[in-house]
N, C-alpha and C. Protein backbone atom coordinates (compact mmCIF):
# COMPACT_ATOMS: atom_id res chain seq x y z
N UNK A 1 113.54 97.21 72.72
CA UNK A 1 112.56 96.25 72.23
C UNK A 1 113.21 95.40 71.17
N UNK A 2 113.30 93.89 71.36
CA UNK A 2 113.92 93.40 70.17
C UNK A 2 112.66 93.50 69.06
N UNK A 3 113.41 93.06 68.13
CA UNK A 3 112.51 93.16 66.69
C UNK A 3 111.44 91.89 66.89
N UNK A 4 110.68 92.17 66.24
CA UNK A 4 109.72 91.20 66.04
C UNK A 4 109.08 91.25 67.52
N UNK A 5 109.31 91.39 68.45
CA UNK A 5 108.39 91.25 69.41
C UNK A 5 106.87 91.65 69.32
N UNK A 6 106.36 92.90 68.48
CA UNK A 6 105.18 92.65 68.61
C UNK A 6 104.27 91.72 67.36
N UNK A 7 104.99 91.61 66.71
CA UNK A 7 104.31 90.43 65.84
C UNK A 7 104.13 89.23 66.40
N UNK A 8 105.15 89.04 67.16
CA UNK A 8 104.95 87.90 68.67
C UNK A 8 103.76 87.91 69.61
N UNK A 9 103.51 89.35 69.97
CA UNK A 9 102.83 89.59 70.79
C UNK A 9 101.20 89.15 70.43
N UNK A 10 101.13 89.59 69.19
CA UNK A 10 100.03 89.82 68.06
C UNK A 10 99.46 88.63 67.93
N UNK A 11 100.84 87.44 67.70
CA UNK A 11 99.86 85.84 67.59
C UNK A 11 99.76 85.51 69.07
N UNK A 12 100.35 86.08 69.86
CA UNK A 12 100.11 84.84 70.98
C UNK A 12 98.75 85.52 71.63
N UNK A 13 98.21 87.03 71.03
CA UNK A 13 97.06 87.48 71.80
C UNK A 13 95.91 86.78 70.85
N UNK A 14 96.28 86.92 69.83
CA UNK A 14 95.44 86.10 68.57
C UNK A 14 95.05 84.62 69.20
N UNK A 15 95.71 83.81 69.55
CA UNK A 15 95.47 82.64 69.77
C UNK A 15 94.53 82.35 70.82
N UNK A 16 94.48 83.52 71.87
CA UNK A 16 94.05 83.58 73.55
C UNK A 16 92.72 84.40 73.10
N UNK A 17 92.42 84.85 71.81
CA UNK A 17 91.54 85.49 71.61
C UNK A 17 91.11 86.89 72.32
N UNK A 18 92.70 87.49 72.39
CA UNK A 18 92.82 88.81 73.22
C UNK A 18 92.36 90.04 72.43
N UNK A 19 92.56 89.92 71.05
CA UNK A 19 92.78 91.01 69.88
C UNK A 19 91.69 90.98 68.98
N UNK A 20 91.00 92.04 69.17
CA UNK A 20 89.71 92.40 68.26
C UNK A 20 90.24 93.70 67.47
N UNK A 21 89.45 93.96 66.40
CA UNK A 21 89.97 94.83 65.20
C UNK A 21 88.56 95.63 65.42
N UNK A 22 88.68 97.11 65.72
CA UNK A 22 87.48 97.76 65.51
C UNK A 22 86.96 97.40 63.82
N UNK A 23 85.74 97.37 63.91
CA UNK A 23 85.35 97.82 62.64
C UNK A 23 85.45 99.62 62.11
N UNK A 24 85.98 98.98 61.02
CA UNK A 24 85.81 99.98 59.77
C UNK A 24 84.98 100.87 59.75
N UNK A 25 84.74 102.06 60.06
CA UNK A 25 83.16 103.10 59.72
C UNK A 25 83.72 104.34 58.54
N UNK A 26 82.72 104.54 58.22
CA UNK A 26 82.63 105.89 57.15
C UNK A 26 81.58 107.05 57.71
N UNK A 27 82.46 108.25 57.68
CA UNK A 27 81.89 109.41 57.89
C UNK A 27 81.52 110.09 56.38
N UNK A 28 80.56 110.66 56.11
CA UNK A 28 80.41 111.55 54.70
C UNK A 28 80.37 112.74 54.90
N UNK A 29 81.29 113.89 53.82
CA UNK A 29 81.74 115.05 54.68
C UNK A 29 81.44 115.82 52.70
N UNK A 30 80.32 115.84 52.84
CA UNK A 30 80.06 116.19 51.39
C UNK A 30 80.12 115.12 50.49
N UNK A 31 81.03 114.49 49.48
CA UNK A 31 80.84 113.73 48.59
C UNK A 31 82.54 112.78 48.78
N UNK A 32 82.83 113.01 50.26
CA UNK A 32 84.04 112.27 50.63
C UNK A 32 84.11 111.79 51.45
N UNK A 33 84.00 110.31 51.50
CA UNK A 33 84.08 109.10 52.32
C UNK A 33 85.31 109.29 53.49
N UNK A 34 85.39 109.14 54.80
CA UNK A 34 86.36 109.28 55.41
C UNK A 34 85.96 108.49 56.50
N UNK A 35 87.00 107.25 56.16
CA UNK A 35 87.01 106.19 57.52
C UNK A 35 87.86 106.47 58.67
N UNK A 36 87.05 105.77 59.36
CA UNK A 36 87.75 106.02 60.97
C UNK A 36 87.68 104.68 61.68
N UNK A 37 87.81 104.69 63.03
CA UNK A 37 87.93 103.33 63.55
C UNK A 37 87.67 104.31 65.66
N UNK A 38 86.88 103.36 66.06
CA UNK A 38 86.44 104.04 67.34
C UNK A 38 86.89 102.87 68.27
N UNK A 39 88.13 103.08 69.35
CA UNK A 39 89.30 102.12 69.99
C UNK A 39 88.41 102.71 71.41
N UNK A 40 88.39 101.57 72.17
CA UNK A 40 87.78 101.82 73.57
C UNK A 40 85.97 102.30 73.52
N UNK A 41 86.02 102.84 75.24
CA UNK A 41 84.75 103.33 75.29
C UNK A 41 85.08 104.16 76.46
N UNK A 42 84.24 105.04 76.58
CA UNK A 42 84.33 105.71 77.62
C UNK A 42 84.44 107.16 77.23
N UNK A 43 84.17 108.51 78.29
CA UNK A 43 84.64 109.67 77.80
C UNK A 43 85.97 110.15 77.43
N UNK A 44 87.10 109.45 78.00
CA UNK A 44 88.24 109.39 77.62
C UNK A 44 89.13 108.39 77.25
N UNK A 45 88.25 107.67 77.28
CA UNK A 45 89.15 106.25 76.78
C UNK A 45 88.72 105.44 75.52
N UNK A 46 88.07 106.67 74.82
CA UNK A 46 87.57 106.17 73.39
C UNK A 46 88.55 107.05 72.75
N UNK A 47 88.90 106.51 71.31
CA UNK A 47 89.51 107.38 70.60
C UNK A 47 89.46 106.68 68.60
N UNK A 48 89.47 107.99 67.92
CA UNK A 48 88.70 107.61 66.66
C UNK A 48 90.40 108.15 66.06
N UNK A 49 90.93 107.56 64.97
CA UNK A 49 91.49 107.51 63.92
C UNK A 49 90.91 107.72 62.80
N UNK A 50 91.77 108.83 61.80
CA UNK A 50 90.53 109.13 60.15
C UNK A 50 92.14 109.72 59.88
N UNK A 51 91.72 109.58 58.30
CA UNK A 51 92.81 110.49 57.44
C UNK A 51 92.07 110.83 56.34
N UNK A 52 91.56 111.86 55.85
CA UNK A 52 91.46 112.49 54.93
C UNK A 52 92.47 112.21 53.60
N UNK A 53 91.98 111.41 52.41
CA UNK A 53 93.08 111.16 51.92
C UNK A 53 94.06 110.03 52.14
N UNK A 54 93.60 109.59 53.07
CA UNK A 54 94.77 108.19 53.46
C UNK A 54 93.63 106.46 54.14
N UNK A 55 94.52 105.99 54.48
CA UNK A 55 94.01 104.58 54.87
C UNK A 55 92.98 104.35 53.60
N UNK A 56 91.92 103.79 54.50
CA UNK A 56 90.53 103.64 53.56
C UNK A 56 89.23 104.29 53.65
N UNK A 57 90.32 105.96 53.42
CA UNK A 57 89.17 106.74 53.02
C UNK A 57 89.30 107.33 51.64
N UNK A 58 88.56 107.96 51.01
CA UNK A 58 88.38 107.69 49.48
C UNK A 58 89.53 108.81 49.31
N UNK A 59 90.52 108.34 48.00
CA UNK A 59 91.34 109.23 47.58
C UNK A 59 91.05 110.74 46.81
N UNK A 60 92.05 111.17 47.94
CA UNK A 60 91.62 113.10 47.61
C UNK A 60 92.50 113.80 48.21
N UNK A 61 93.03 115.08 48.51
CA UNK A 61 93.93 115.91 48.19
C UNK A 61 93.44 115.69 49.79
N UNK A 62 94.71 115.96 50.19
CA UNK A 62 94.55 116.04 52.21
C UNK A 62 93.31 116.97 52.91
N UNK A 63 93.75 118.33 51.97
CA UNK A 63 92.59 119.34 52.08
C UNK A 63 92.74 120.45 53.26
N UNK A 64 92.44 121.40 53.38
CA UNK A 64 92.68 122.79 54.46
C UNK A 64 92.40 122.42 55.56
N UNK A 65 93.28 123.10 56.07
CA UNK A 65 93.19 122.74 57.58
C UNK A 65 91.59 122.53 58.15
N UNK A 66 90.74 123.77 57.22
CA UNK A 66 89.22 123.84 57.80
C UNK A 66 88.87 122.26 57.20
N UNK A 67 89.08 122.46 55.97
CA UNK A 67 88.03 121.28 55.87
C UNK A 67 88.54 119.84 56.51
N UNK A 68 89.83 119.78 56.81
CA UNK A 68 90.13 118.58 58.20
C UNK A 68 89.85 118.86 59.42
N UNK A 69 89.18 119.80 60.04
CA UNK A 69 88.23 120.30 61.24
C UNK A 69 87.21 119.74 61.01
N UNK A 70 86.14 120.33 59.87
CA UNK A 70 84.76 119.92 59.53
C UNK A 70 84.92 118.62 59.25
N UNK A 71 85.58 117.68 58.87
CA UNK A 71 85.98 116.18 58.59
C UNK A 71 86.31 115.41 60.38
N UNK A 72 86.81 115.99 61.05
CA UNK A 72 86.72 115.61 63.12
C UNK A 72 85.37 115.88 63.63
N UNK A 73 84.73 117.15 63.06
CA UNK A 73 83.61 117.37 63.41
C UNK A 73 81.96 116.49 63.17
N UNK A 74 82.49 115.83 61.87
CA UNK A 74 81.14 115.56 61.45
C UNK A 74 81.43 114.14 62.05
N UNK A 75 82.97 113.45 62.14
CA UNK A 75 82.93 112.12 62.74
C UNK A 75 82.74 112.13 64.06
N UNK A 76 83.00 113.31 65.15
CA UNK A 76 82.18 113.73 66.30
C UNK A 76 80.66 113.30 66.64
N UNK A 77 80.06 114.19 65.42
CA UNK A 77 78.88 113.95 65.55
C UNK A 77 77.73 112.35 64.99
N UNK A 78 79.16 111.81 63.94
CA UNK A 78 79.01 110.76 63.76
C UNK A 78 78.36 109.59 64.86
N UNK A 79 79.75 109.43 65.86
CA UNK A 79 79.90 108.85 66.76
C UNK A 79 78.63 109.41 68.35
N UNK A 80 78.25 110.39 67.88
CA UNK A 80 77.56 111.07 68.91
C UNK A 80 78.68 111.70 70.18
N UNK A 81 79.53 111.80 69.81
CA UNK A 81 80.79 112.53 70.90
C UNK A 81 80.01 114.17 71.25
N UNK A 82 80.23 114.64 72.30
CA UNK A 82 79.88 115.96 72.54
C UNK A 82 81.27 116.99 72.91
N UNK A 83 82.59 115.55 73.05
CA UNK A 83 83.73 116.71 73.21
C UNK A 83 85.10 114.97 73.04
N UNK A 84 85.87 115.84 72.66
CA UNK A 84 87.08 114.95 72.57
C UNK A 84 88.37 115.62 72.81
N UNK A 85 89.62 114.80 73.28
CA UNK A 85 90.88 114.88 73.30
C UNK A 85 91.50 115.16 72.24
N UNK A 86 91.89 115.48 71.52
CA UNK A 86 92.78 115.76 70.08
C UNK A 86 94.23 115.30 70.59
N UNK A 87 94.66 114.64 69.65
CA UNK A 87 96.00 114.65 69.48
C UNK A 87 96.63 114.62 68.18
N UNK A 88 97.28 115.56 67.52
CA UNK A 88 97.92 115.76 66.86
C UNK A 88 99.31 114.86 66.20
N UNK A 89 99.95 114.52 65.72
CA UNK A 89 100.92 114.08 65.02
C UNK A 89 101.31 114.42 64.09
N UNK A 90 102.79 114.59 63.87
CA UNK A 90 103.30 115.43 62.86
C UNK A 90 102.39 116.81 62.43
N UNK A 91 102.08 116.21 61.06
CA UNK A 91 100.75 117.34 60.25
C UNK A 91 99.35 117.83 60.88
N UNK A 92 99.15 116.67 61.78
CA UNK A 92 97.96 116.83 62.56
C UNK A 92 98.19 117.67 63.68
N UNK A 93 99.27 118.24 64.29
CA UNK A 93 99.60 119.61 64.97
C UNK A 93 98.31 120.68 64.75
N UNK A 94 98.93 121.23 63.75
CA UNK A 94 98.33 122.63 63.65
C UNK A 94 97.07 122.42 63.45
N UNK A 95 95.75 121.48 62.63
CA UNK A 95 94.69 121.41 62.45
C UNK A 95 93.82 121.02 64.17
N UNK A 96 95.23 120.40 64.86
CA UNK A 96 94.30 120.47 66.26
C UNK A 96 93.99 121.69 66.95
N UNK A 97 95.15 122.33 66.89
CA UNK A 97 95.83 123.90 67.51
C UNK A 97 94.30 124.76 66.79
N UNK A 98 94.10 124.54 65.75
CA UNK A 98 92.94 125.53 65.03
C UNK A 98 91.67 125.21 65.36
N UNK A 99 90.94 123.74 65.42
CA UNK A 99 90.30 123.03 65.77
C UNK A 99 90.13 123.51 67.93
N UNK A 100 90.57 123.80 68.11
CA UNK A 100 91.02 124.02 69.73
C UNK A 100 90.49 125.23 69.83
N UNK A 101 91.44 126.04 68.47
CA UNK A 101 90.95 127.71 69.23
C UNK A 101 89.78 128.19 68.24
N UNK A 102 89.23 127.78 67.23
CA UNK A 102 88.09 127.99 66.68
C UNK A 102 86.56 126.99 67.91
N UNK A 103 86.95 125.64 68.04
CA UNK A 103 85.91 124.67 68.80
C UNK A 103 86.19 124.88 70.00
N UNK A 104 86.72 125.76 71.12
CA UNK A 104 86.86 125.10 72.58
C UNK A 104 85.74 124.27 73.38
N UNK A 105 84.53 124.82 72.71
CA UNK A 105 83.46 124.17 73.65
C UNK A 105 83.99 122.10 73.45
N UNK A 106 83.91 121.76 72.22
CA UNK A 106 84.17 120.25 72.32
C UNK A 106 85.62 119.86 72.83
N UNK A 107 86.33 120.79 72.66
CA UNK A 107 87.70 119.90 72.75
C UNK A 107 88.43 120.41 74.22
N UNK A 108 88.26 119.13 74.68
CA UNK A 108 88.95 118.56 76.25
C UNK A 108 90.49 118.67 76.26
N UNK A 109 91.15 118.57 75.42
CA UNK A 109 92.20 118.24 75.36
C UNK A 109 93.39 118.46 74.17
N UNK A 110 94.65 119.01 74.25
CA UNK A 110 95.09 118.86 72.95
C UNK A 110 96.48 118.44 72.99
N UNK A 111 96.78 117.80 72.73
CA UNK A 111 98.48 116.89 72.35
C UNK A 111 99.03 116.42 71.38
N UNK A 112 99.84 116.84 71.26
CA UNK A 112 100.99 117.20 70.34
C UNK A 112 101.82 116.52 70.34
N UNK A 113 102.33 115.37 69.57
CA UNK A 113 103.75 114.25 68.91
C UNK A 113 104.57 115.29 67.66
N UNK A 114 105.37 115.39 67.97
CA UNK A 114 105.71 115.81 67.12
C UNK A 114 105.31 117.05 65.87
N UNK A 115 104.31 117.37 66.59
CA UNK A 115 103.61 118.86 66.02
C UNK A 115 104.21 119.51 64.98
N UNK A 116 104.15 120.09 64.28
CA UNK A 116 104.99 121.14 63.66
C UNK A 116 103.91 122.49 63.56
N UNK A 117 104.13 123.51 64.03
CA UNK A 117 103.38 124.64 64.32
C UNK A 117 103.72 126.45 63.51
N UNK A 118 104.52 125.54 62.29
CA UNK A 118 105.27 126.42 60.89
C UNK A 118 105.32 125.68 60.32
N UNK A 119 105.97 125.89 58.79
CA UNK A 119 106.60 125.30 57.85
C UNK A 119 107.28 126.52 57.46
């Protein structure tokens, strides 16, 4: 891929009016704001982004694996989801892996980038 290509890509979809930006949402998970963003539609072709602690959700300690379960869970129920795909990345490994074998009833799916499943 040369460089810059998708910044290329970005204006010329911009211009054609290809590229919409989900809106911004907030889940409340006790007294901590945690945004997400809901990409697609469908039973599998929707998918929600959140960080506990990161993007623009309110600053706070990443937090236990549980309470980044109960933080997927409540944006689950947010969204009205009754089951989702998980995918993991890096850190987000093991909280899916737990999330999986504590929740099987919701979770369809689990995948792993780069997982790490120790430290």
């Amino acid at each position: 891929m040369r460089h810059g290509w998708a910044r290329d890509e970005l204006r010329v979809g911009a211009r054609f009016g290809a590229l919409t930006t989900p809106p911004i949402r907030y889940s409340e998970k006790g007294d901590v704001h945690i945004a997400y963003q809901v990409v697609g539609a469908g039973p599998v072709g929707s998918r929600m982004r959140h960080g506990r602690g990161m993007g623009l959700s309110d600053r706070v300690r990443a937090g236990t694996l549980e309470e980044r379960m109960d933080d997927v869970r409540a944006i689950l129920d947010n969204i009205g989801s009754e089951s989702a795909a998980l995918m993991g990345i890096f850190e987000g490994g093991p909280m899916s892996i737990l999330f999986a074998a504590t929740c099987p009833e919701p979770t369809r799916a689990v995948v792993l980038v780069g997982g790490e499943t120790r430290r």
